[in-house]
C-alpha atoms as a PDB file:
ATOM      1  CA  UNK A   1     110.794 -40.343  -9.208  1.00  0.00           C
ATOM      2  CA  UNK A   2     112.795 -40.291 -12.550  1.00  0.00           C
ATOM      3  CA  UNK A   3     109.571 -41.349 -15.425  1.00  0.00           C
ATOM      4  CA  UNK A   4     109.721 -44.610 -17.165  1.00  0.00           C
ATOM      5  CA  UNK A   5     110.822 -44.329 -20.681  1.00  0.00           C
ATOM      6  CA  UNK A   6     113.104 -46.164 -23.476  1.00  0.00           C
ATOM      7  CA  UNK A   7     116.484 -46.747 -23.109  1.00  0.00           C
ATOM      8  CA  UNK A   8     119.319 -45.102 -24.580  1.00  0.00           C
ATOM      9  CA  UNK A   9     120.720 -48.353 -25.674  1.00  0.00           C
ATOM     10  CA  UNK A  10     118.584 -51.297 -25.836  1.00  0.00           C
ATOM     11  CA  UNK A  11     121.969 -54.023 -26.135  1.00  0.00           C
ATOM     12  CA  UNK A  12     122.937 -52.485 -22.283  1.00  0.00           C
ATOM     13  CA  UNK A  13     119.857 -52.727 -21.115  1.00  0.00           C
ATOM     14  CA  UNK A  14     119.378 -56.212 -21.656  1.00  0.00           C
ATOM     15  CA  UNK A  15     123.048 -57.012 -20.454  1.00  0.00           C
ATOM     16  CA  UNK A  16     122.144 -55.167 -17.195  1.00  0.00           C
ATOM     17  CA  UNK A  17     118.601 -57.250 -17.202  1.00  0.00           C
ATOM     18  CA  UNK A  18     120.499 -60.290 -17.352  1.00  0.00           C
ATOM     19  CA  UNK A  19     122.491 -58.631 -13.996  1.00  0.00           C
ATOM     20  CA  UNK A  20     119.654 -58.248 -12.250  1.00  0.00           C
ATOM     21  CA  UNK A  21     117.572 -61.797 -13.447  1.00  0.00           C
ATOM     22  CA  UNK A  22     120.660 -63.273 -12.088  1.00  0.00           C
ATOM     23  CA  UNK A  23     120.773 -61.745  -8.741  1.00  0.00           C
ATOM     24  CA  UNK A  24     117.158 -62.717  -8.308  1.00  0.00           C
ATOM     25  CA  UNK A  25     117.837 -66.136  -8.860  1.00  0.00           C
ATOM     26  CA  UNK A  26     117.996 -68.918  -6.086  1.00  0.00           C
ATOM     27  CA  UNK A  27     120.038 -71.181  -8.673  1.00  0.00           C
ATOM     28  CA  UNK A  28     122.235 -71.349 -11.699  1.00  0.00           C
ATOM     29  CA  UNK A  29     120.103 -69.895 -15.113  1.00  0.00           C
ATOM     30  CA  UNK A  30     120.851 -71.480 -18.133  1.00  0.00           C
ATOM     31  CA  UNK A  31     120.982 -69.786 -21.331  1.00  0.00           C
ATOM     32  CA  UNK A  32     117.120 -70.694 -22.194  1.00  0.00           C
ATOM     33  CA  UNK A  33     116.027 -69.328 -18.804  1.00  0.00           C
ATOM     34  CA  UNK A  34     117.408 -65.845 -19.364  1.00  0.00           C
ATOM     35  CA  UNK A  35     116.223 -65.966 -23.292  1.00  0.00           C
ATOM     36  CA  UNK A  36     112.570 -66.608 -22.063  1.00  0.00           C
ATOM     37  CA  UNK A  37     113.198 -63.793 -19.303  1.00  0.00           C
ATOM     38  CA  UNK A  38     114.624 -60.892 -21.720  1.00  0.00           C
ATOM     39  CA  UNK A  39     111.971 -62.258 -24.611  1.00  0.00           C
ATOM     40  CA  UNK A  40     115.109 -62.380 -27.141  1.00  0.00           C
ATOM     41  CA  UNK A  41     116.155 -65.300 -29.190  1.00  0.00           C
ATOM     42  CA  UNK A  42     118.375 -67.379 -27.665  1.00  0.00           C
ATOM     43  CA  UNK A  43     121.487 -66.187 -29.859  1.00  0.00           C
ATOM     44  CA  UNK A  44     120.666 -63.057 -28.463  1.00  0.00           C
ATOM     45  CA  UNK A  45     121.245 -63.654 -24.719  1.00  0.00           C
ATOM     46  CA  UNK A  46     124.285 -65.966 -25.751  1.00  0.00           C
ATOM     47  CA  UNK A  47     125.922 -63.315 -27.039  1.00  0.00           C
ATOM     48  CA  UNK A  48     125.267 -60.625 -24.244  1.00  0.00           C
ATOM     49  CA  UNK A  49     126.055 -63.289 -21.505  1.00  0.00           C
ATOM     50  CA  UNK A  50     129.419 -64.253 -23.525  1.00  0.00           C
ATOM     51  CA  UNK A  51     130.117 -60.407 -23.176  1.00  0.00           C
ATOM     52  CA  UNK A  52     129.076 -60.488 -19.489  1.00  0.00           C
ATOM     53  CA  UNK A  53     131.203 -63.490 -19.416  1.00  0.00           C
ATOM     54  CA  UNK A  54     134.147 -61.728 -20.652  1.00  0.00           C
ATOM     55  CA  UNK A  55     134.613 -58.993 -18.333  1.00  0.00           C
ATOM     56  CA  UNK A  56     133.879 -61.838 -15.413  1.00  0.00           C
ATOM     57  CA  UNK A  57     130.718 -60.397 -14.569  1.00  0.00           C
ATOM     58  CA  UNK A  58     128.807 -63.914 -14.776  1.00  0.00           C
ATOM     59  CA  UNK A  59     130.481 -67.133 -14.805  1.00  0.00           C
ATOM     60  CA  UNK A  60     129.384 -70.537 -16.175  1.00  0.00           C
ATOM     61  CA  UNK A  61     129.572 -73.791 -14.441  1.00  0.00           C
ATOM     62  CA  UNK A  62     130.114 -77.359 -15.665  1.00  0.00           C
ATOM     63  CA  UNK A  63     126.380 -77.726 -16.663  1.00  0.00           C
ATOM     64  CA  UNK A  64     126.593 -74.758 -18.605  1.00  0.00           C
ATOM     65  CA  UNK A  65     124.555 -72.721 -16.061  1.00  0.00           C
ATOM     66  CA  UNK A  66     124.680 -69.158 -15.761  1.00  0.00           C
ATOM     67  CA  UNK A  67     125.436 -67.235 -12.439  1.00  0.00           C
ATOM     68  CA  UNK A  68     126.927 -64.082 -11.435  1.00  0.00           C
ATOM     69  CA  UNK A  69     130.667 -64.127 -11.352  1.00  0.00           C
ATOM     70  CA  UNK A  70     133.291 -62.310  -8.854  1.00  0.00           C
ATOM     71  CA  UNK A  71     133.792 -59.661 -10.391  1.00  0.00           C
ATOM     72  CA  UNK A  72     130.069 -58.448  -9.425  1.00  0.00           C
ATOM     73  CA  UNK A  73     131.108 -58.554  -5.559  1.00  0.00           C
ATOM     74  CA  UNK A  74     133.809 -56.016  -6.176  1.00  0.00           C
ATOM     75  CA  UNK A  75     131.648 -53.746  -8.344  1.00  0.00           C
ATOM     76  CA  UNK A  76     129.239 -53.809  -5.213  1.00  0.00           C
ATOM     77  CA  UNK A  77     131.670 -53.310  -2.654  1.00  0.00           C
ATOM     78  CA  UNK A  78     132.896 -49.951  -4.191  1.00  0.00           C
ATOM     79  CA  UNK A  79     128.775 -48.847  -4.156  1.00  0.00           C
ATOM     80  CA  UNK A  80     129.001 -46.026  -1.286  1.00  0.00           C
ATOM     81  CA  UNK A  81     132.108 -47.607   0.479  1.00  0.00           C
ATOM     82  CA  UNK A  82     131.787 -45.561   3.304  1.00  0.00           C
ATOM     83  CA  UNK A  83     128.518 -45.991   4.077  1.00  0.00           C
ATOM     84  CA  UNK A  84     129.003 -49.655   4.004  1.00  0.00           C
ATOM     85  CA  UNK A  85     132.290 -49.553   6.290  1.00  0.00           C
ATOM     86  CA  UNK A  86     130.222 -47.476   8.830  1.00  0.00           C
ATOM     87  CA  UNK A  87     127.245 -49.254   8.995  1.00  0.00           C
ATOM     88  CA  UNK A  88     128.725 -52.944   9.014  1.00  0.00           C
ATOM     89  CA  UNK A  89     129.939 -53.233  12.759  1.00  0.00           C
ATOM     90  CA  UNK A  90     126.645 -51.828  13.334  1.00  0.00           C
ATOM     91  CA  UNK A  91     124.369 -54.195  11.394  1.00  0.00           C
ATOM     92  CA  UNK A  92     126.824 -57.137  13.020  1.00  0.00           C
ATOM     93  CA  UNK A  93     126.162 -55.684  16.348  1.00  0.00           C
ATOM     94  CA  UNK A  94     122.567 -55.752  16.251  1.00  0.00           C
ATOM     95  CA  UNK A  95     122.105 -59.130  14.326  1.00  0.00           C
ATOM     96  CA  UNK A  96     124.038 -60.614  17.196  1.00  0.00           C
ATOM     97  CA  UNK A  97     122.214 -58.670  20.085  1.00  0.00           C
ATOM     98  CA  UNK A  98     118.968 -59.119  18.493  1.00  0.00           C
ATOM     99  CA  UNK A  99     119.419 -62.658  16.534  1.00  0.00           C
ATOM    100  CA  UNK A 100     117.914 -61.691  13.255  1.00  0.00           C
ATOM    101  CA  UNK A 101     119.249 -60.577  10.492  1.00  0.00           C
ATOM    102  CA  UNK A 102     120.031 -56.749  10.040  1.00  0.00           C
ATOM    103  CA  UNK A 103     120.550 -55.137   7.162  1.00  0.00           C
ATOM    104  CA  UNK A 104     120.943 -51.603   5.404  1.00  0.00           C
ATOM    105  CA  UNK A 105     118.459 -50.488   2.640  1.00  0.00           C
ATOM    106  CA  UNK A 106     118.606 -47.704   0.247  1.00  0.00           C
ATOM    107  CA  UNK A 107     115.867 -45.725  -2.708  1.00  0.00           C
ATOM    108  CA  UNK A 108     116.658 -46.833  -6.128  1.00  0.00           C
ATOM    109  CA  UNK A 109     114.194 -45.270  -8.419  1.00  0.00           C
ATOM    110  CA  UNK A 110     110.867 -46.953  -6.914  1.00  0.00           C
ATOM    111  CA  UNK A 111     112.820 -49.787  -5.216  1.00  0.00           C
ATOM    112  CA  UNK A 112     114.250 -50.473  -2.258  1.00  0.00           C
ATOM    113  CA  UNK A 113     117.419 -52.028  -2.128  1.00  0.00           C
ATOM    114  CA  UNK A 114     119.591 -53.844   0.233  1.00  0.00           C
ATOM    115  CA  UNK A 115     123.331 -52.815  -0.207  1.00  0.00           C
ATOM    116  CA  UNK A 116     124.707 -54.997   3.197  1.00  0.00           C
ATOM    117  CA  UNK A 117     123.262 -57.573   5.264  1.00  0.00           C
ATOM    118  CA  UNK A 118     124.446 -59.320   8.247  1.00  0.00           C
ATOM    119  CA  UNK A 119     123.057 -62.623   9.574  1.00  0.00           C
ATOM    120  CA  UNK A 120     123.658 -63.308  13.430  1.00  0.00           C
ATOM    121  CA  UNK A 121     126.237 -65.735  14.727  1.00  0.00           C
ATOM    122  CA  UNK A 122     124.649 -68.075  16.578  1.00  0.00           C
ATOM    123  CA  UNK A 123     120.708 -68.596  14.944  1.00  0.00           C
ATOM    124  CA  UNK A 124     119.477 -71.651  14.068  1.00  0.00           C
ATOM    125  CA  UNK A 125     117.903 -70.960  10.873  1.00  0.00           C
ATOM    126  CA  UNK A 126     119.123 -67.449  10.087  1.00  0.00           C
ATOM    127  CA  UNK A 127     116.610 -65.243   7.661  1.00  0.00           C
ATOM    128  CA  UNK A 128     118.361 -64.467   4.307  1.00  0.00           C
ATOM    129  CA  UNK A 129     118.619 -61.042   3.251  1.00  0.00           C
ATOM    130  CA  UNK A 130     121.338 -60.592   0.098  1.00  0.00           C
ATOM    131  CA  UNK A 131     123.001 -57.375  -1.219  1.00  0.00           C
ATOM    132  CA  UNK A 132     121.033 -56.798  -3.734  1.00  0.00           C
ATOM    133  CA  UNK A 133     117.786 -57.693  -2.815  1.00  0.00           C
ATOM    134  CA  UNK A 134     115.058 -55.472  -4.615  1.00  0.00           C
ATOM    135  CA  UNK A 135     111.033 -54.907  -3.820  1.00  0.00           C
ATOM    136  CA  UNK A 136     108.793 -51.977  -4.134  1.00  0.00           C
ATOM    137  CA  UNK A 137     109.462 -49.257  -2.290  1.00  0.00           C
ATOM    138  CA  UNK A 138     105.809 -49.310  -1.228  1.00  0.00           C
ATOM    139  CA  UNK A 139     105.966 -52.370   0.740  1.00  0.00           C
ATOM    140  CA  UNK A 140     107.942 -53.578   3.544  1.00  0.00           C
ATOM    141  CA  UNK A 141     109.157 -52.024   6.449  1.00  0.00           C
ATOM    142  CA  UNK A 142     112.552 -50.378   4.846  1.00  0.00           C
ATOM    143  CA  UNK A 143     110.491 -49.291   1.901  1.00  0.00           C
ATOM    144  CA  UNK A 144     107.841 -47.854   4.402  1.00  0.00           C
ATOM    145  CA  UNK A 145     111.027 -46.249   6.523  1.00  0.00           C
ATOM    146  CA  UNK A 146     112.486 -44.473   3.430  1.00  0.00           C
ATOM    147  CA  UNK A 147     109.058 -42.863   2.518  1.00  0.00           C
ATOM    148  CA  UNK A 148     108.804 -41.302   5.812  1.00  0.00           C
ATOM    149  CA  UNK A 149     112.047 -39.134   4.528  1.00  0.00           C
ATOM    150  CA  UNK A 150     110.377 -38.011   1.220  1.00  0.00           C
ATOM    151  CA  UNK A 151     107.572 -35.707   0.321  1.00  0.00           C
ATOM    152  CA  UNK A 152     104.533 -37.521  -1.498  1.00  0.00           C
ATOM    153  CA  UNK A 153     105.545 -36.111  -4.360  1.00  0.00           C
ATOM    154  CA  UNK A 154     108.078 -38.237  -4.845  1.00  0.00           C
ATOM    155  CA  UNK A 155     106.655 -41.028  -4.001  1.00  0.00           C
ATOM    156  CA  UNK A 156     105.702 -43.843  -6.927  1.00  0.00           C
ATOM    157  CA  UNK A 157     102.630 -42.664  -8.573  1.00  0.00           C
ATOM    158  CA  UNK A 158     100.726 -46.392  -8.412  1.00  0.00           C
ATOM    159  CA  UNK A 159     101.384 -46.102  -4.187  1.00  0.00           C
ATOM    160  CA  UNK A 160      97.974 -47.401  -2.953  1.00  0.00           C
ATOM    161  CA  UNK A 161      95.821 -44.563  -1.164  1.00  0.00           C
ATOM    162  CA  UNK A 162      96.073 -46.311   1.917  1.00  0.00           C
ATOM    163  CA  UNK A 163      99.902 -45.651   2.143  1.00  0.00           C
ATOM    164  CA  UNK A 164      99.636 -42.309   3.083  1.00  0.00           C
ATOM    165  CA  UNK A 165      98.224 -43.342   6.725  1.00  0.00           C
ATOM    166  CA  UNK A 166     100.353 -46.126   7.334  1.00  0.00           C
ATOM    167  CA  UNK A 167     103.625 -43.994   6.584  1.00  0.00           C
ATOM    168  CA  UNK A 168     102.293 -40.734   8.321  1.00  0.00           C
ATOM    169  CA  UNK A 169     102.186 -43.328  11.741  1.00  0.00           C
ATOM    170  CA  UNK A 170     106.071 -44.387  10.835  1.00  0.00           C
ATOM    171  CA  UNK A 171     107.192 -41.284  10.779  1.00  0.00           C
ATOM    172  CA  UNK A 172     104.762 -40.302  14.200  1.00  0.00           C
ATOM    173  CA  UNK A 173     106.801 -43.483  16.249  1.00  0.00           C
ATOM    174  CA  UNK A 174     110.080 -43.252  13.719  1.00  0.00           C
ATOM    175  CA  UNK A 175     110.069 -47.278  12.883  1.00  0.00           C
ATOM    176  CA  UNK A 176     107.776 -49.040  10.275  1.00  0.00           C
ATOM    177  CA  UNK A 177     107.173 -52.730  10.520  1.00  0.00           C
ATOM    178  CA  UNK A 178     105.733 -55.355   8.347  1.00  0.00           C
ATOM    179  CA  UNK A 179     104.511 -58.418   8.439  1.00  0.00           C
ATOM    180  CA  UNK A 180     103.698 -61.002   5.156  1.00  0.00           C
ATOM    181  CA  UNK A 181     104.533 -58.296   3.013  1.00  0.00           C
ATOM    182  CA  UNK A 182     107.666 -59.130   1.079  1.00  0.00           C
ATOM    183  CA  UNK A 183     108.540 -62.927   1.966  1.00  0.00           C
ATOM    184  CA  UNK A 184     105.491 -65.036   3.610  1.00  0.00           C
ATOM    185  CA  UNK A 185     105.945 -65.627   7.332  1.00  0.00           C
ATOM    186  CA  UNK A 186     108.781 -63.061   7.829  1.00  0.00           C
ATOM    187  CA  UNK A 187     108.392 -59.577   9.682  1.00  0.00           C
ATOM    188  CA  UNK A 188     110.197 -56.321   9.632  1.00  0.00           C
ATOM    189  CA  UNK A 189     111.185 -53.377  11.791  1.00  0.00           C
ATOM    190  CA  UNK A 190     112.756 -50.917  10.171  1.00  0.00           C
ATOM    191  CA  UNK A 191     114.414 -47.139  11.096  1.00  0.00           C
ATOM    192  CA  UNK A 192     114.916 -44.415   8.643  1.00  0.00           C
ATOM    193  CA  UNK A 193     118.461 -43.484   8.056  1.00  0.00           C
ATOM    194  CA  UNK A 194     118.823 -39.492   6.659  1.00  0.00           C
ATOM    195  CA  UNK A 195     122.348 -39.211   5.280  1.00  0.00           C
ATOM    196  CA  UNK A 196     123.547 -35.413   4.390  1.00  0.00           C
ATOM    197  CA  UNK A 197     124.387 -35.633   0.650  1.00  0.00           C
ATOM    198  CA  UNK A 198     122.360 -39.068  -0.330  1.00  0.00           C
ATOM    199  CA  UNK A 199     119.658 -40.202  -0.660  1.00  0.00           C
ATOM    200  CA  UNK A 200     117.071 -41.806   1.940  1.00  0.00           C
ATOM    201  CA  UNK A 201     118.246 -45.014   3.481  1.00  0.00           C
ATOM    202  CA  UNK A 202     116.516 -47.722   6.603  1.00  0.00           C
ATOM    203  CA  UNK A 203     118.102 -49.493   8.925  1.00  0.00           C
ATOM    204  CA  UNK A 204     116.086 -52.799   9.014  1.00  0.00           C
ATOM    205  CA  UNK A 205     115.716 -56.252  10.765  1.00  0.00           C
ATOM    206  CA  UNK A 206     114.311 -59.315   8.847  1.00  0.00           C
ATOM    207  CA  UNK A 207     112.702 -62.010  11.386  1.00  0.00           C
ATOM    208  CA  UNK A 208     110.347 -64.600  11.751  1.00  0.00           C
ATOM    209  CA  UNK A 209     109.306 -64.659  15.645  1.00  0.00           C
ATOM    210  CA  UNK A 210     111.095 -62.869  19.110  1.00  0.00           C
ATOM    211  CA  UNK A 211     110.173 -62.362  22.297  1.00  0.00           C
ATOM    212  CA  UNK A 212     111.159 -58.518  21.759  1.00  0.00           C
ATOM    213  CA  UNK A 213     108.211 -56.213  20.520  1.00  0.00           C
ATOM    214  CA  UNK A 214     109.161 -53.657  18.160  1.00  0.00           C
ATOM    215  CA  UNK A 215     109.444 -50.966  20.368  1.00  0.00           C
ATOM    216  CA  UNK A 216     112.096 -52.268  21.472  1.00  0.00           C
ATOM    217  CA  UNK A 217     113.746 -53.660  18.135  1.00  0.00           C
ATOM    218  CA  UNK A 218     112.836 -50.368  16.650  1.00  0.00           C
ATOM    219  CA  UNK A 219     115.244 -48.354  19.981  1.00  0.00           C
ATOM    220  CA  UNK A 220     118.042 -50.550  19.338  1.00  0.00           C
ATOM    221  CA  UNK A 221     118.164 -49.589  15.548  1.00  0.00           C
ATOM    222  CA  UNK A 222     118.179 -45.966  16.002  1.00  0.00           C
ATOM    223  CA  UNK A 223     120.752 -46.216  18.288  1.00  0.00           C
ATOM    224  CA  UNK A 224     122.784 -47.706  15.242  1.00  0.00           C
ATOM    225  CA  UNK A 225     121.019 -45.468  12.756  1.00  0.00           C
ATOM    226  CA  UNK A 226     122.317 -42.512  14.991  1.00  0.00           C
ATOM    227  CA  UNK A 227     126.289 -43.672  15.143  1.00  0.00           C
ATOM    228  CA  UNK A 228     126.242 -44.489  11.289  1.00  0.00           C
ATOM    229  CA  UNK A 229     124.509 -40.701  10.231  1.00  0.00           C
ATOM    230  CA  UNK A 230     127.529 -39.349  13.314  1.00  0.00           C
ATOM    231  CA  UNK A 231     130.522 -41.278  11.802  1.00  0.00           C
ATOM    232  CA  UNK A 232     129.569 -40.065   8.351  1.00  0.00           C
ATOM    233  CA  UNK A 233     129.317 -36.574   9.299  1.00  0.00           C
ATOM    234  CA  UNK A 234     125.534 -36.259   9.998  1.00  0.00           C
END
């Protein structure tokens, strides 16, 4: 994993922060919200979020709160385009078959990701997973699924000691699961997805009870592991 240090520029840093506050957030910020967050003065975040604001990367509504704008949904559709066009009717065919919410994670540093998520059609009280949902890599069933694709050495150096067993029986079976790890009350089965020319990725379903163990979850998602990795080429 890339190490930790200063960045180049401090001003893009904080505009990307504000990015990535944003995304995290279940509501609207407002300008004192994101000042406290960064630890800046409040002129400070004005003036990067007016700059944000600009390019239509964060909007402001009639309260003056702050939330990410449009423009942000286009930026993320272009993120590996064809992976995302290849895995969506397969993420939509599982949520439906399954009725939970599938999704498709990939490594970022020493986080896992979600790039696309599908909720199924017909659940009650669906389980939401958003593009751009972020934890450690080290927890989770994704996180757990991507490790299984990389050599320890590259794992994050704080991964607890206890890891190492729980990701050497993934990769034994070829799913990971979860349970109370990453939201309270929700479980995880996850696949690994190996991609020639990127970098590790998990198929994954978010849930909070089925009738299905995860054997069974788990065959289903390597089925759709195994056409996304064919349609792109292996």
């Amino acid at each position: 994993m890339p190490d930790a240090g200063p960045p180049p520029s401090q001003t893009l840093s904080r505009g990307i922060r504000i990015l990535e506050v944003l995304a995290d957030a279940r509501a609207p910020l407002t300008i004192d919200d994101v000042a406290g967050t960064l630890g800046v003065h409040r002129s400070i975040a004005y003036r990067l979020l007016r700059t944000l604001e600009h390019h239509g990367l964060v909007v402001r509504d009639a309260n003056g709160g702050v939330a990410l704008g449009a423009r942000m949904a286009a930026l993320a559709a272009g993120v590996a385009h064809d992976l995302q066009a290849e895995a969506l009717p397969e993420l939509t065919a599982v949520a439906n078959e399954l009725g939970m919410t599938c999704f498709l994670a990939v490594l970022d540093h020493d986080e896992c990701v979600t790039l696309v998520s599908v909720e199924p059609r017909h659940a009650v009280a669906p389980v939401a997973q958003r593009p751009g949902t972020r934890h450690p890599v080290t927890v989770g069933a994704p996180g757990k699924a991507i490790l299984t694709l990389l050599p320890e050495a590259q794992w994050p150096a704080d991964a607890p000691e206890a890891l190492r067993a729980t990701v050497t029986q993934a990769a034994e079976r070829g799913f990971a699961t979860s349970h109370d790890e990453v939201i309270p009350s929700l479980e995880s089965v996850a696949v690994p997805l190996a991609l020639r020319g990127r970098g590790p990725a998990a198929v994954a379903v978010v849930h909070v009870a089925s009738p299905l163990d995860h054997r069974q979850i788990a065959a289903r998602l390597t089925a759709s592991a195994s056409a996304v990795r064919e349609a792109l080429g292996g």
